[in-house]
C-alpha atoms as a PDB file:
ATOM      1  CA  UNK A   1       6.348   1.521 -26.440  1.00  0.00           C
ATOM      2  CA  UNK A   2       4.641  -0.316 -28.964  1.00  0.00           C
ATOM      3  CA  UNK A   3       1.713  -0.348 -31.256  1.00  0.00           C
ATOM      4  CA  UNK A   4      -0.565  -3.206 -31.834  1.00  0.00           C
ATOM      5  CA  UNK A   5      -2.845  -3.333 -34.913  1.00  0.00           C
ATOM      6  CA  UNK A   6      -5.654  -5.490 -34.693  1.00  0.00           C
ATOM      7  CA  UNK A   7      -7.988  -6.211 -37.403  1.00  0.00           C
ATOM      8  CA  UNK A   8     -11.243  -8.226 -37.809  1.00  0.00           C
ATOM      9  CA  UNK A   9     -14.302  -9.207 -39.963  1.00  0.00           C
ATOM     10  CA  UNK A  10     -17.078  -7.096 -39.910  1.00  0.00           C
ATOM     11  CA  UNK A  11     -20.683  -8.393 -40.693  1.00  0.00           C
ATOM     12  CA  UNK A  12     -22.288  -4.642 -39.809  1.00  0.00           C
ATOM     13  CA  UNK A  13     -23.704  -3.262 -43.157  1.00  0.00           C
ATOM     14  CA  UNK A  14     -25.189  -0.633 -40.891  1.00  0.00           C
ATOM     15  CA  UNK A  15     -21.663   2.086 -40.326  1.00  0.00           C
ATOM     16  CA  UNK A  16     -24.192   3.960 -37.677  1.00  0.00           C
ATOM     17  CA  UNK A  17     -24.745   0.238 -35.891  1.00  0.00           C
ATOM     18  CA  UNK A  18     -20.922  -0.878 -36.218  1.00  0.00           C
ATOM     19  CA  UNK A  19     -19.921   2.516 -34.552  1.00  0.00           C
ATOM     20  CA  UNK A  20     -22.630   1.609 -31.993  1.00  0.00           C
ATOM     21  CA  UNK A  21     -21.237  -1.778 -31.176  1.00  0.00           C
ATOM     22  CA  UNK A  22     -17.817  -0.982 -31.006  1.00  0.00           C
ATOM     23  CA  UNK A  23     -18.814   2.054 -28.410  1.00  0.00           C
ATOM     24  CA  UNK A  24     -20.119   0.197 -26.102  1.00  0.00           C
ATOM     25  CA  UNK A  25     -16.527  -1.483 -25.437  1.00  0.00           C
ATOM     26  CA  UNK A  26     -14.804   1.577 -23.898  1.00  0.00           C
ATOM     27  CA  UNK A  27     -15.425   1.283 -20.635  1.00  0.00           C
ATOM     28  CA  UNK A  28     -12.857  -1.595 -20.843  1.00  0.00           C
ATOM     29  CA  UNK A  29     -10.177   0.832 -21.952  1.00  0.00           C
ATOM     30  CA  UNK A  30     -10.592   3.558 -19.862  1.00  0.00           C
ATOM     31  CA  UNK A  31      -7.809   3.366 -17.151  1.00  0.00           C
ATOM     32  CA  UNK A  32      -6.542   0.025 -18.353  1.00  0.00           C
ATOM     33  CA  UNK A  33      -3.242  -0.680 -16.989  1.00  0.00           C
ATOM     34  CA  UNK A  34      -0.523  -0.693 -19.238  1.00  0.00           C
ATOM     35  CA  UNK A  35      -2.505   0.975 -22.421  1.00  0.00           C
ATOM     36  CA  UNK A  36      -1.529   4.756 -23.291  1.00  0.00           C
ATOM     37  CA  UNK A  37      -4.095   5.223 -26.514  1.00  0.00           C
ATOM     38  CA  UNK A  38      -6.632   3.537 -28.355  1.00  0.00           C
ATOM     39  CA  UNK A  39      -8.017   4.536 -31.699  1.00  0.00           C
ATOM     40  CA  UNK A  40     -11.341   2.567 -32.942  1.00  0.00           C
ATOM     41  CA  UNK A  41     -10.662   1.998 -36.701  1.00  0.00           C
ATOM     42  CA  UNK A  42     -12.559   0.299 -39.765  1.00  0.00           C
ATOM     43  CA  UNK A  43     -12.196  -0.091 -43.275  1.00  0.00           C
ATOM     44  CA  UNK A  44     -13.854   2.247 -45.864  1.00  0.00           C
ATOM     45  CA  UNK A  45     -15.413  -0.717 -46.941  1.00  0.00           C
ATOM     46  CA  UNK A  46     -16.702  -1.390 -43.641  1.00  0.00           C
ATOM     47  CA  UNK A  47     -15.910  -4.860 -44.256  1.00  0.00           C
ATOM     48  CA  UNK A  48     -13.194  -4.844 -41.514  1.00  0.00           C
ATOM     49  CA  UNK A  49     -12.886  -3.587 -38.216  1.00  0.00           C
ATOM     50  CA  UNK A  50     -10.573  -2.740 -35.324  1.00  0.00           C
ATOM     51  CA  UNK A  51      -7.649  -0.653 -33.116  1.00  0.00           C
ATOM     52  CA  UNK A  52      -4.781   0.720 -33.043  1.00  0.00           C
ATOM     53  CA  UNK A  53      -3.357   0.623 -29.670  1.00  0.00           C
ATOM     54  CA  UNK A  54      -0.596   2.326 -27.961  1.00  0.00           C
ATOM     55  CA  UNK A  55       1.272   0.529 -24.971  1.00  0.00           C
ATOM     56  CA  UNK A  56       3.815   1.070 -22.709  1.00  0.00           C
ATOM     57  CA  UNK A  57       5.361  -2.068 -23.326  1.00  0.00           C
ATOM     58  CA  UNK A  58       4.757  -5.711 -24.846  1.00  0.00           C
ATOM     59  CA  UNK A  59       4.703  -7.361 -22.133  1.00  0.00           C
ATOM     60  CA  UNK A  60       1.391  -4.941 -21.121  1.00  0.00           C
ATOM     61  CA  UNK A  61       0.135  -5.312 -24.551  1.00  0.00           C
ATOM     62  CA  UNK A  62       0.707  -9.225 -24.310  1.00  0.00           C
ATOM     63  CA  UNK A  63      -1.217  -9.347 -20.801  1.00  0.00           C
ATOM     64  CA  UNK A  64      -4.403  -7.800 -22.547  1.00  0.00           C
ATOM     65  CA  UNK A  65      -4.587  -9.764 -25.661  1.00  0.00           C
ATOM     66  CA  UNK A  66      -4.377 -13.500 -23.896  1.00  0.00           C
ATOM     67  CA  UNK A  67      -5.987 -16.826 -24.265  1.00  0.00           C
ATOM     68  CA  UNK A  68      -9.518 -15.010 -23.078  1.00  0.00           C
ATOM     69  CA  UNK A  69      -9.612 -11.776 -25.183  1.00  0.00           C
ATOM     70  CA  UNK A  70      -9.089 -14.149 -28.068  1.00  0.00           C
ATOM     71  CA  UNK A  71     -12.091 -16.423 -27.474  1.00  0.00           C
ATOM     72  CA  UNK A  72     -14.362 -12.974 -27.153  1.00  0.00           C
ATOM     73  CA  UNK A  73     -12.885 -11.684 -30.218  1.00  0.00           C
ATOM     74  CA  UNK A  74     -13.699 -14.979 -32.359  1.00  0.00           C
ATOM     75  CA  UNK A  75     -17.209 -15.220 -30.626  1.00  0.00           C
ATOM     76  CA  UNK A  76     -18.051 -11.785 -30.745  1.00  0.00           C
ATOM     77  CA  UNK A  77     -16.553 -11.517 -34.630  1.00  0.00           C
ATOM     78  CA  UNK A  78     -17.178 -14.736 -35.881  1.00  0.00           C
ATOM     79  CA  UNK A  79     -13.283 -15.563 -36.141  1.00  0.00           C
ATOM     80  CA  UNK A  80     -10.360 -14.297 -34.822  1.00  0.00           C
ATOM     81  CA  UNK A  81      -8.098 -11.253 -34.629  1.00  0.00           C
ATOM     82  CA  UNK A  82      -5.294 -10.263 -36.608  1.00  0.00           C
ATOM     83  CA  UNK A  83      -2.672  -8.805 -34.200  1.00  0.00           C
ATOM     84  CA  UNK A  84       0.634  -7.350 -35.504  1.00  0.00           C
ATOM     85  CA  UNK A  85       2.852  -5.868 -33.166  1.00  0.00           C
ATOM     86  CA  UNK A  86       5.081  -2.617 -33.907  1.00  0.00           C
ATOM     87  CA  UNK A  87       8.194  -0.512 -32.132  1.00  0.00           C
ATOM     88  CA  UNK A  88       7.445   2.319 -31.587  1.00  0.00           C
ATOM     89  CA  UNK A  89      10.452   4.466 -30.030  1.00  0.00           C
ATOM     90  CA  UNK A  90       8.714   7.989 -30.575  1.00  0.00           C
ATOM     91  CA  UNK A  91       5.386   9.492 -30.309  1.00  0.00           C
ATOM     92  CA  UNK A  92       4.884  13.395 -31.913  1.00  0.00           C
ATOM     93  CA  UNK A  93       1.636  14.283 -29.985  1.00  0.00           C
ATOM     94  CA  UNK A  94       0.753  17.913 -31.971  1.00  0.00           C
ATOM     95  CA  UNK A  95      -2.509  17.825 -29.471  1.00  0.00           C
ATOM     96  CA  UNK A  96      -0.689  17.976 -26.448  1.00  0.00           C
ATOM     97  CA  UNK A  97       2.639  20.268 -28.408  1.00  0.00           C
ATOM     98  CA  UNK A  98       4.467  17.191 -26.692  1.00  0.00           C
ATOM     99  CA  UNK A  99       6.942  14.447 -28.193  1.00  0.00           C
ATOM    100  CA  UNK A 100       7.169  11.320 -26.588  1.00  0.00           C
ATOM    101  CA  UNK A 101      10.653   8.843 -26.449  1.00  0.00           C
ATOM    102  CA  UNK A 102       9.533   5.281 -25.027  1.00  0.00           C
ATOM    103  CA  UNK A 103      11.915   2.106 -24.761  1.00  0.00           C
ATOM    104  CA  UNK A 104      11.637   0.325 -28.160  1.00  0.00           C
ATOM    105  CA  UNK A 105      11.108  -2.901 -25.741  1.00  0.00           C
END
């Protein structure tokens, strides 16, 4: 599995309007192949937005986050994404009273 951090610049000084914006992008997530979990994240500053996602593999993670996504991200943003990609080998879900061993790919 791994984990992909992405961060961005936020020009929201509204947190009620940022949480707004960034809601109406689910859709895109939900049943998306290749993603297990995404948390929508900002900074208490509000200055910075972005995810933390959960993938079965970098090579899904990799598909996602291509030539196209970055143009939307800088357009919709006003610059690009930071990405930074993470192993992740192990997963302790307390929700589901689960613990989850994925292939470090």
């Amino acid at each position: 599995m791994i984990v992909v951090r992405v961060q961005f610049p936020v020009d929201v000084p509204n947190p009620e309007k940022l949480v707004e914006k960034i809601d109406s992008t689910t859709g895109k997530y939900e049943g998306l192949s290749g993603l297990i979990r995404k948390y929508y994240v900002f900074s208490e500053d509000k200055k910075h937005a972005g995810g933390i996602y959960l993938w079965e593999s970098r090579e899904a993670a990799e598909a996602w986050y291509n030539e196209e996504w970055t143009a939307y991200m800088a357009e919709a943003w006003g610059e690009p994404s930071l990405l930074e990609y993470l192993h992740c080998p192990i997963v302790v879900d307390n929700e589901r009273s689960e613990v989850i061993s994925g292939n470090a790919a």
